[in-house]
N, C-alpha and C. Protein backbone atom coordinates (compact mmCIF):
# COMPACT_ATOMS: atom_id res chain seq x y z
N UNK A 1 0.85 -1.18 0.00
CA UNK A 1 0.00 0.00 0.00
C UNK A 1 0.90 1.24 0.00
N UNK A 2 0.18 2.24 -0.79
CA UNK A 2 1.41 3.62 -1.46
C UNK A 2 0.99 3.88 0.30
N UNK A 3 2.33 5.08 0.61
CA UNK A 3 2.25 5.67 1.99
C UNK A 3 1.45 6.76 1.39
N UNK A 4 0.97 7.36 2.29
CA UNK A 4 -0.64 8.87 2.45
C UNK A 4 -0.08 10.00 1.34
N UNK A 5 -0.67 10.58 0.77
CA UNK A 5 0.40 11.86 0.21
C UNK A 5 0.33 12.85 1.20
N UNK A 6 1.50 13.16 1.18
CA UNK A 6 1.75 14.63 2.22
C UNK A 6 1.34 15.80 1.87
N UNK A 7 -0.03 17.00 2.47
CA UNK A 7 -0.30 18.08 1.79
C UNK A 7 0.76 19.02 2.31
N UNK A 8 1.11 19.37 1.32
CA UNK A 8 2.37 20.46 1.56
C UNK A 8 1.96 21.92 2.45
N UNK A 9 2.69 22.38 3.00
CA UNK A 9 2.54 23.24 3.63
C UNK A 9 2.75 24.52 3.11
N UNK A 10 2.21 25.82 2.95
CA UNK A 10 2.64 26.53 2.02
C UNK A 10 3.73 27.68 2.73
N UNK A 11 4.25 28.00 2.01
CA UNK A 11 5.30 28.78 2.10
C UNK A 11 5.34 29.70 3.22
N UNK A 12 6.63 29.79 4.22
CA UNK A 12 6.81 30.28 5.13
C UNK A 12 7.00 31.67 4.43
N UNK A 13 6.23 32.94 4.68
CA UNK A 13 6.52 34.59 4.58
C UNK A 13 7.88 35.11 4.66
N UNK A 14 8.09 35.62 3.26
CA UNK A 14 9.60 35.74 4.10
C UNK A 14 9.79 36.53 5.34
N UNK A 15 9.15 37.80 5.38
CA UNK A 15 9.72 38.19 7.25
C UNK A 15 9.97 37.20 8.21
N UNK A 16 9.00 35.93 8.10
CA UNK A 16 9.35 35.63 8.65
C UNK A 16 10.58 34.39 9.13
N UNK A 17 10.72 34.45 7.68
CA UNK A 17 12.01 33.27 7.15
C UNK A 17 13.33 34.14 7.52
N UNK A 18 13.27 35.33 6.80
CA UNK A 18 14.36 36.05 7.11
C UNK A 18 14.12 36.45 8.93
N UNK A 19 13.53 36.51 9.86
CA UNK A 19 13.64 36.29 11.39
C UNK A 19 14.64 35.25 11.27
N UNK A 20 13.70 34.03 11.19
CA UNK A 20 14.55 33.04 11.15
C UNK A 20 16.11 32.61 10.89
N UNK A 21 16.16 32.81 9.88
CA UNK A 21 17.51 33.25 9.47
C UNK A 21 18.47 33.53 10.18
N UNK A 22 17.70 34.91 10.85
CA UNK A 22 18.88 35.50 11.72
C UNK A 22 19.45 35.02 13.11
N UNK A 23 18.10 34.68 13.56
CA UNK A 23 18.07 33.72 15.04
C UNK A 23 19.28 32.75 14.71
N UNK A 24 19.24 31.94 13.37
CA UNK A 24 19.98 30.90 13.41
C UNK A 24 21.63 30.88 12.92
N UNK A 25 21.81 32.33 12.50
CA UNK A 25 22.92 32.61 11.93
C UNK A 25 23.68 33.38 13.57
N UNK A 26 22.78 33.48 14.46
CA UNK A 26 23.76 34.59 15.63
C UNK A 26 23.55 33.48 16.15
N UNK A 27 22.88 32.42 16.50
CA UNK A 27 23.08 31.32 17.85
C UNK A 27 24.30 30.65 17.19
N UNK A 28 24.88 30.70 15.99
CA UNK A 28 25.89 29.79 15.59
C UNK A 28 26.95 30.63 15.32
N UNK A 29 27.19 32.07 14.97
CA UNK A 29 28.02 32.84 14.91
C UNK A 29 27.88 34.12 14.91
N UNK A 30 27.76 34.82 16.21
CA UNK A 30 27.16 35.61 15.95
C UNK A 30 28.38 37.16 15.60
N UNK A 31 28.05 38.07 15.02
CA UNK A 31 29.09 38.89 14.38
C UNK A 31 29.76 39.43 15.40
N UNK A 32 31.12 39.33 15.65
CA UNK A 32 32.01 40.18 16.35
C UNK A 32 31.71 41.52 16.27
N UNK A 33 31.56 41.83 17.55
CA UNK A 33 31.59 43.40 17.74
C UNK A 33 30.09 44.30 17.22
N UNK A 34 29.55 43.48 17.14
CA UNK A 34 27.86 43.99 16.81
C UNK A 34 27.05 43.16 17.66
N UNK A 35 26.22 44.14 18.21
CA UNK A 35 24.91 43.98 18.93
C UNK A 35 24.18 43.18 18.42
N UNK A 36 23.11 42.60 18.78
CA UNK A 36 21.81 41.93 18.27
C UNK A 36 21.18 42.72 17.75
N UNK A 37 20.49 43.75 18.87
CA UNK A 37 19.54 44.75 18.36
C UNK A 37 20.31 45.81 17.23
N UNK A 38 21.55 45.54 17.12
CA UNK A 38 22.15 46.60 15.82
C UNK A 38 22.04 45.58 14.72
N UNK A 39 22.23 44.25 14.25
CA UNK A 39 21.94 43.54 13.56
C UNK A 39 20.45 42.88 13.39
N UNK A 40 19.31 43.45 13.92
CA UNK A 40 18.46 43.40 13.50
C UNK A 40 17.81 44.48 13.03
N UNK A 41 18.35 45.72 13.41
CA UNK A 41 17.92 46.83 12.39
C UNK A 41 18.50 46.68 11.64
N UNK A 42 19.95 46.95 11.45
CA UNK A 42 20.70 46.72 9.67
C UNK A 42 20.33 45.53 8.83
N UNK A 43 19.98 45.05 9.33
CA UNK A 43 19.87 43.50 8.62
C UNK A 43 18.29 43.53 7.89
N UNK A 44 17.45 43.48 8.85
CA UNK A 44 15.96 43.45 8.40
C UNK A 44 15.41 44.48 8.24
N UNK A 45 15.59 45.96 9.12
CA UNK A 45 14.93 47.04 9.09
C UNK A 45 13.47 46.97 10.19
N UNK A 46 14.09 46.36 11.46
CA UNK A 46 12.89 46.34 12.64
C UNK A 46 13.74 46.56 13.43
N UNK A 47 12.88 46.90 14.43
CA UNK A 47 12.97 46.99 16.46
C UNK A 47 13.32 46.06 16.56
N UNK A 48 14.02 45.87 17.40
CA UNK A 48 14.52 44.73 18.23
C UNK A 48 12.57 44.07 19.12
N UNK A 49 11.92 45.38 19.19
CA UNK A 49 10.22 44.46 19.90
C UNK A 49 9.51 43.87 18.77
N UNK A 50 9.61 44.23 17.85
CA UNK A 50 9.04 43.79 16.83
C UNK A 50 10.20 42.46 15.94
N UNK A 51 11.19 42.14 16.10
CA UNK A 51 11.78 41.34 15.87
C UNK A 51 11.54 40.05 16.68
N UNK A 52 11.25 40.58 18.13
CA UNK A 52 10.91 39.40 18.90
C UNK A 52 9.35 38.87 18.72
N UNK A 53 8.55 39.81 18.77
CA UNK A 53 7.32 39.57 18.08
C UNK A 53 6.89 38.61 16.93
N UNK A 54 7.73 39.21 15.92
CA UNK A 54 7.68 37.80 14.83
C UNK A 54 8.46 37.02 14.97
N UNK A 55 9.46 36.94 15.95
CA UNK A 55 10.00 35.75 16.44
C UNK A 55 8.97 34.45 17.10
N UNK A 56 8.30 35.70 18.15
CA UNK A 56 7.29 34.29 18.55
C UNK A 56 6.29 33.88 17.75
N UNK A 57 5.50 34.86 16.46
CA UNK A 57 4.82 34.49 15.84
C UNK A 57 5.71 33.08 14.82
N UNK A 58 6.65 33.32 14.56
CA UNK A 58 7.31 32.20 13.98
C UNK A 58 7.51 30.45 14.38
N UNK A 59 7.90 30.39 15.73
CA UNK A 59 7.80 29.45 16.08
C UNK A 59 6.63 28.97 16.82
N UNK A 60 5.49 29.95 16.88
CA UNK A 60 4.17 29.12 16.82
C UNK A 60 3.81 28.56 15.44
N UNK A 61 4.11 28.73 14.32
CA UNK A 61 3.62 28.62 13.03
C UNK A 61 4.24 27.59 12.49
N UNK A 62 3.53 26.01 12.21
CA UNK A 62 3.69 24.88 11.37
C UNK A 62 4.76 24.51 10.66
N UNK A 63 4.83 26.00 9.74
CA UNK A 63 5.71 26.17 8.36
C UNK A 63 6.91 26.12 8.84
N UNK A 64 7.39 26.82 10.10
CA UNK A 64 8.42 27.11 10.54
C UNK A 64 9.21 25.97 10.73
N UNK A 65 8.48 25.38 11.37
CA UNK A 65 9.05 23.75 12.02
C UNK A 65 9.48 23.25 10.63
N UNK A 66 9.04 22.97 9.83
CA UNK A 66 8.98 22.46 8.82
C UNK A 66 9.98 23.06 8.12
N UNK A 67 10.38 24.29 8.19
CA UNK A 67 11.37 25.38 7.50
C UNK A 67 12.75 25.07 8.08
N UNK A 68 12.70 24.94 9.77
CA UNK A 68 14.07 25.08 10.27
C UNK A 68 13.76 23.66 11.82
N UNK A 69 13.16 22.79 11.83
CA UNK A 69 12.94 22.05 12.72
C UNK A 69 13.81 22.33 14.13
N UNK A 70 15.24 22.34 13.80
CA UNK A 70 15.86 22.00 14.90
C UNK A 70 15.94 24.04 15.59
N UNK A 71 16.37 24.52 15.10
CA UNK A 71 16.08 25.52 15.52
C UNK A 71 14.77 26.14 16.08
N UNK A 72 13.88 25.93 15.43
CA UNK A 72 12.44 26.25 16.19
C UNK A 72 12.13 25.23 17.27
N UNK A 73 12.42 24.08 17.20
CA UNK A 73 12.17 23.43 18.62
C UNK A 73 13.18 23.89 19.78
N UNK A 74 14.52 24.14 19.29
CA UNK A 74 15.27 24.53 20.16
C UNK A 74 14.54 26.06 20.96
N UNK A 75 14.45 26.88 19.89
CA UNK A 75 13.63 28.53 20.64
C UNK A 75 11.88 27.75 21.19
N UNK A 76 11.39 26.89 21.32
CA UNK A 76 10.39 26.43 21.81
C UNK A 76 10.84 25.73 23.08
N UNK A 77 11.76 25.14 23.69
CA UNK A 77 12.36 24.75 24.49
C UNK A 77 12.65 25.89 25.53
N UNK A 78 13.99 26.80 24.76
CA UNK A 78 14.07 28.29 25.74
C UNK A 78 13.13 29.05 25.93
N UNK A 79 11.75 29.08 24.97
CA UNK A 79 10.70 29.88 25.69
C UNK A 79 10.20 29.16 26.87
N UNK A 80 10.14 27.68 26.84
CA UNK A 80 9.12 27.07 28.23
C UNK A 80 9.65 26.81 29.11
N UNK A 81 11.38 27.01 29.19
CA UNK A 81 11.72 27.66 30.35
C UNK A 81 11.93 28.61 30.74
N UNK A 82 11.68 29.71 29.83
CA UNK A 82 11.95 31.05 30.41
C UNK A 82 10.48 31.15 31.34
N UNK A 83 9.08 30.48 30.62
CA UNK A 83 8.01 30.62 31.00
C UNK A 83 8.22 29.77 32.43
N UNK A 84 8.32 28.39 32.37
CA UNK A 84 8.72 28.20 34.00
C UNK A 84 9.17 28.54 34.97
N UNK A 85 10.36 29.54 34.57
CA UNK A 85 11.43 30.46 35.51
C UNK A 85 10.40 31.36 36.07
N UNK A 86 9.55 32.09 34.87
CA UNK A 86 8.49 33.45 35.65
C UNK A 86 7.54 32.64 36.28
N UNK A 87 7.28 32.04 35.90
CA UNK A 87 6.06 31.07 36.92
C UNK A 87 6.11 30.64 38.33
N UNK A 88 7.65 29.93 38.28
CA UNK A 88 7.80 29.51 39.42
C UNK A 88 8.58 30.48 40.51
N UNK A 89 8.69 31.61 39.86
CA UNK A 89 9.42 33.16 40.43
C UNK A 89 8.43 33.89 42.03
């Protein structure tokens, strides 16, 4: 028996691919001598609040997983303990 067909998922936005991107390019190297919040304005053209914003909108979103698995489970991991830390604070 053929296996199920897989309905594809449609295309991750780039804002929010390019978030992505960046999350995964500074947790692995991130640029000497530059800030975060200075490499997310030069880079994308946002706030550092609005960077985090579609950050979390990102790794709530299907596509994402599907886009960058290990990285979005990894930032799904550090959010539910940051959320345990305030909880249990």
């Amino acid at each position: 028996m053929p296996a199920p067909a897989r309905v594809p998922l449609p295309d991750l936005p780039d804002e929010l691919r390019s978030v992505l991107d960046l999350e995964r390019t500074w947790a692995v190297a991130p640029a000497p001598g530059v800030t975060k919040e200075r490499a997310i304005r030069e880079r994308l053209g946002l706030t550092p609040t609005r960077y985090r914003l579609l950050l979390q909108r990102a790794i709530e979103d299907p596509r994402a997983l599907a886009y960058d698995p290990l990285l979005v489970r990894r930032l799904l991991r550090l959010r539910d303990r940051r959320r345990g830390r305030l909880r249990g604070a």
